[in-house]
Protein backbone atom coordinates (compact mmCIF):
# COMPACT_ATOMS: atom_id res chain seq x y z
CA UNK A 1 7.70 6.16 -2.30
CA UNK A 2 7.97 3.04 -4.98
CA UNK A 3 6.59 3.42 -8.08
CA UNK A 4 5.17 0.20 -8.80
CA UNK A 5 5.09 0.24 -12.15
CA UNK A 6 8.99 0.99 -12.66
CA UNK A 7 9.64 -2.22 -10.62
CA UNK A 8 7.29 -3.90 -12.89
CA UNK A 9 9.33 -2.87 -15.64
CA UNK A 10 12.26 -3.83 -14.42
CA UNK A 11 10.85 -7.61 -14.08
CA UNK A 12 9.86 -7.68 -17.74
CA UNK A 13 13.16 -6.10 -18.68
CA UNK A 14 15.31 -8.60 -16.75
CA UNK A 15 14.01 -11.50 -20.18
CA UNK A 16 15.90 -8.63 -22.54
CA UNK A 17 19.05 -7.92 -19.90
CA UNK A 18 22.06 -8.85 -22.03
CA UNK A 19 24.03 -8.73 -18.62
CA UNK A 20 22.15 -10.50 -16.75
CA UNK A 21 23.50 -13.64 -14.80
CA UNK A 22 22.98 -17.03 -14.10
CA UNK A 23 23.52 -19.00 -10.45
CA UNK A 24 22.46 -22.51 -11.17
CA UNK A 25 19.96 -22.21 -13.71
CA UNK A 26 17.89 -19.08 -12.27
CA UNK A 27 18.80 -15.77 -14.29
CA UNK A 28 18.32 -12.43 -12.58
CA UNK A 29 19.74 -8.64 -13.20
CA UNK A 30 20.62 -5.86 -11.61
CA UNK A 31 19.50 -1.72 -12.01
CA UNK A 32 19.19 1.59 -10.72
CA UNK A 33 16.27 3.42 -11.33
CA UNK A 34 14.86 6.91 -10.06
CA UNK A 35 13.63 5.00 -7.30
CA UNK A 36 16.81 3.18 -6.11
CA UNK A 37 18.25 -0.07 -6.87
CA UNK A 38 16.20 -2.98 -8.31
CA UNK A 39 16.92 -6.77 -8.15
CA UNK A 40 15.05 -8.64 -10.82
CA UNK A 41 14.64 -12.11 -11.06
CA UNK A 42 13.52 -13.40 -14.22
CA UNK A 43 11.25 -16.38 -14.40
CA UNK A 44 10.70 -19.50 -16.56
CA UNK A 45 12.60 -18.42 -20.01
CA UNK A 46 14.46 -21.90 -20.68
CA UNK A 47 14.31 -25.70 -20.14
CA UNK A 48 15.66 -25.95 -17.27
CA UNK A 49 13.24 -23.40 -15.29
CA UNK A 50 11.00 -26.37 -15.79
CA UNK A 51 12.73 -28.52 -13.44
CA UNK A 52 11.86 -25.70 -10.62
CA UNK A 53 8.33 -25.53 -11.40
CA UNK A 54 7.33 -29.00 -11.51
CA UNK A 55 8.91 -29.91 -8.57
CA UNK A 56 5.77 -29.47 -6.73
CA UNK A 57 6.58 -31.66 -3.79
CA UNK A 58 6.37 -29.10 -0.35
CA UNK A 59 9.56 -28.77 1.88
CA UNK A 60 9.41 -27.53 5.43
CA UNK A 61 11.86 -24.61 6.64
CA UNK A 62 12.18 -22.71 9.53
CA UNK A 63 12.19 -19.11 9.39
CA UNK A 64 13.12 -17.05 12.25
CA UNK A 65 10.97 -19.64 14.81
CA UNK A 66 7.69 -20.18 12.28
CA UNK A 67 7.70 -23.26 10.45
CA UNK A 68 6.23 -23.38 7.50
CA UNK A 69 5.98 -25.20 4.07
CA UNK A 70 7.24 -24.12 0.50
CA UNK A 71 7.35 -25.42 -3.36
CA UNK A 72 10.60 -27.65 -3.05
CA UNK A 73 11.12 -26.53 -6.94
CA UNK A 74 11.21 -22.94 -5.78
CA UNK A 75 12.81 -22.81 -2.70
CA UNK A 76 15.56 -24.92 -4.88
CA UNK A 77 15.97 -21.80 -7.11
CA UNK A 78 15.70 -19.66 -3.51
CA UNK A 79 18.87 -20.98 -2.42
CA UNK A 80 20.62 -20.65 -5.37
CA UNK A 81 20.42 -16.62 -5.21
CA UNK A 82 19.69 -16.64 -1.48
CA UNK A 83 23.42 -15.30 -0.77
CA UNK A 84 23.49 -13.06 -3.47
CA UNK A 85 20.31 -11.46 -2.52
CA UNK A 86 21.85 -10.95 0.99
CA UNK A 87 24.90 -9.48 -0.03
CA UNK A 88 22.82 -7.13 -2.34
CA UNK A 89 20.54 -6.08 -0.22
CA UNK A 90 23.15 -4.94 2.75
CA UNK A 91 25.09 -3.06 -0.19
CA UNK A 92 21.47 -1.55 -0.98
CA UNK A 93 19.26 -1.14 1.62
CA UNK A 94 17.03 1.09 -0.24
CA UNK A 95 16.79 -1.26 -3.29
CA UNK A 96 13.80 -3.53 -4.11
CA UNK A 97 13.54 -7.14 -5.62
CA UNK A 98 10.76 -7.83 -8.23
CA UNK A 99 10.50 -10.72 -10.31
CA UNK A 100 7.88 -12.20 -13.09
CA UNK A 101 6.15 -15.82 -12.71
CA UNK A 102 8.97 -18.51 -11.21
CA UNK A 103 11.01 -15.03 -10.39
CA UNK A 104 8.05 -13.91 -8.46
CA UNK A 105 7.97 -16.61 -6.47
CA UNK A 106 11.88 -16.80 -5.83
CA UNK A 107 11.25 -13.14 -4.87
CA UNK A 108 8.27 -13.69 -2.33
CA UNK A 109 10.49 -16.57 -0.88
CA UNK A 110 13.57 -14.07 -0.54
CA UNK A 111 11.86 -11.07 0.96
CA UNK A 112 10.51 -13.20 3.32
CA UNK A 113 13.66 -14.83 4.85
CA UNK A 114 15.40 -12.29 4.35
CA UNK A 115 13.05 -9.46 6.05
CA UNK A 116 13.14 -9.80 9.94
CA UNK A 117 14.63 -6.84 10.64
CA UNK A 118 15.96 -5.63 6.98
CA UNK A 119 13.48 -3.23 4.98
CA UNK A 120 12.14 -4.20 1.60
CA UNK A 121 10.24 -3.85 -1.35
CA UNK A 122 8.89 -6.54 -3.43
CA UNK A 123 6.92 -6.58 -6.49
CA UNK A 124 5.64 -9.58 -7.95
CA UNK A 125 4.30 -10.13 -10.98
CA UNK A 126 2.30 -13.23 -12.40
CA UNK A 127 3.15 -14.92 -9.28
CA UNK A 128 2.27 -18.72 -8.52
CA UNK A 129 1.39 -20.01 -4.79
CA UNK A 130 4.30 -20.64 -2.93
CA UNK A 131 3.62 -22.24 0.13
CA UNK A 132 0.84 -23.14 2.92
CA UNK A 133 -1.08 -21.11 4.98
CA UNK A 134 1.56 -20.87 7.72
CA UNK A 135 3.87 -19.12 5.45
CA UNK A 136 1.28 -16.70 4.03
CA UNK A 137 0.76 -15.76 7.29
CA UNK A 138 4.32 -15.06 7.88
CA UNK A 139 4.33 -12.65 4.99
CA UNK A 140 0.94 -11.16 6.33
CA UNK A 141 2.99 -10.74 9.37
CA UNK A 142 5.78 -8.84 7.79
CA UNK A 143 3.87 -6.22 6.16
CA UNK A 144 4.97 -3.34 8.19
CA UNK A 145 9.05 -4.04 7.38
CA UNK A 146 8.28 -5.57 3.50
CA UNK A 147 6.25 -3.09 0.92
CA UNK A 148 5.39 -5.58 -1.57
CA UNK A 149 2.29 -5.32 -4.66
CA UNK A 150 1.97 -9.19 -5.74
CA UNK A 151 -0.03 -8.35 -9.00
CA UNK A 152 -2.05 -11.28 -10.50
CA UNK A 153 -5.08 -11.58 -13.70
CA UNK A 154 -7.80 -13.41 -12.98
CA UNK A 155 -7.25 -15.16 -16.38
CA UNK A 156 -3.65 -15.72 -16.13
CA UNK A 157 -3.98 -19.64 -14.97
CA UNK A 158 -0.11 -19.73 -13.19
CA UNK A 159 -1.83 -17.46 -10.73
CA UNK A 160 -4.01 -20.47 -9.25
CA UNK A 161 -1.27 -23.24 -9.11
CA UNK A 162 0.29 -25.13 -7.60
CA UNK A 163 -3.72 -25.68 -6.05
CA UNK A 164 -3.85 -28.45 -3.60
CA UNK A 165 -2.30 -27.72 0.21
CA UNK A 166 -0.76 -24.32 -1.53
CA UNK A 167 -2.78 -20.98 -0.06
CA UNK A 168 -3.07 -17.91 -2.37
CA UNK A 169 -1.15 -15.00 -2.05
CA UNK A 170 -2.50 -11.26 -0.54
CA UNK A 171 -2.56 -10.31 -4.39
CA UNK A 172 -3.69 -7.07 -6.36
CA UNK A 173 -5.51 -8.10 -9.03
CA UNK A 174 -5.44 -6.56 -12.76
CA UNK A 175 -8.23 -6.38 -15.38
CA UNK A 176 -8.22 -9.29 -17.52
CA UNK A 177 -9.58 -9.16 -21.07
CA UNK A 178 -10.09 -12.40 -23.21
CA UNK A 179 -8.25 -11.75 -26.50
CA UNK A 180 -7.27 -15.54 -27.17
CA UNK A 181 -4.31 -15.03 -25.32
CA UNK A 182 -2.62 -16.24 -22.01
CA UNK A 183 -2.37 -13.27 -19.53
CA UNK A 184 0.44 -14.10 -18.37
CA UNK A 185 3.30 -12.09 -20.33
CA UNK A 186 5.17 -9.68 -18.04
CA UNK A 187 4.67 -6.72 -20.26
CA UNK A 188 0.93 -7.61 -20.56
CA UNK A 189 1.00 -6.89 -16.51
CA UNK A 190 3.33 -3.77 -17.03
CA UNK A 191 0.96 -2.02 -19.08
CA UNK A 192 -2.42 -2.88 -16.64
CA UNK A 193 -0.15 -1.45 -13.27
CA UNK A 194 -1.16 2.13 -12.87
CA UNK A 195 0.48 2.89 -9.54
């Protein structure tokens, strides 16, 4: 069994990686933990992450027969780890990929293509909508081969956007306190997972 929190971890950790790597402009890390391997993908930590994110326009993609609609800005930084994900998870079938805010969402994107008929676990932290209703279904649908804990704040505003044709995720949702601060910091979501 996954403990959550340790995947959580290694999400926030993947910002202070000095190893970590970079396939056209999206940064990610590798780990072992008690648990097994981890793959984390970090999110927005530089200029360039911005070109992902605002990309808002939707782009259709077939996966395995379902049709469905993503962020063009993420599925851009999708494909850019796509094969590396592959390759990593057939060297480590009992690893997980996590990932914080834009690494969340290339990490909801992955686990989904790549799940059909490979186990997974995902954890998501701070994660933005990714695509329509079709696709959220298709993750719905793949429950019983992907463990996943998408963990959002109700005061962390990332966790509501992109809004219009974009459905929201099958989240967990943390306490959120008002202390004049955004919610959104990956540690600030490590600390509130108690699972």
């Amino acid at each position: 069994m996954k403990h959550w929190r340790r995947l959580a971890e290694c999400a926030a950790e993947c910002y202070r990686d000095e190893n970590r790597v970079e396939v056209e402009g999206v940064e990610f890390s590798t780990t072992e933990t008690p648990d097994g391997p981890v793959f984390a993908i970090c999110g927005t930590n530089g200029f360039r992450d911005w070109f992902f994110n605002l990309h808002r326009a939707k782009s259709r993609i077939d996966i395995d027969g379902t049709t469905v609609q993503v962020h063009s800005g993420f599925l851009r930084a999708t494909n850019a780890v796509l094969p590396t994900v592959r390759d990593w998870v057939r060297k480590n079938p009992d690893g997980a990929i996590v990932g914080h805010s834009l690494g969340a969402a290339v990490a909801i994107i992955t686990s989904t293509i790549i799940s059909k008929t490979t186990p997974i676990d995902l954890c998501a932290i701070a994660a933005p909508r990714v695509g329509d209703r079709a696709f959220v279904d298709l993750l719905r649908a793949r429950l019983p081969i992907v463990h996943r804990r998408i963990y959002c704040r109700r005061l962390d505003p990332i966790c509501y956007v992109p809004r219009f044709g974009y459905s929201a995720l099958p989240v967990t949702w943390l306490k959120s306190t008002f202390d004049g601060k955004l919610d959104h910091a990956a540690d600030q979501y490590v600390a509130l997972i108690d699972e």
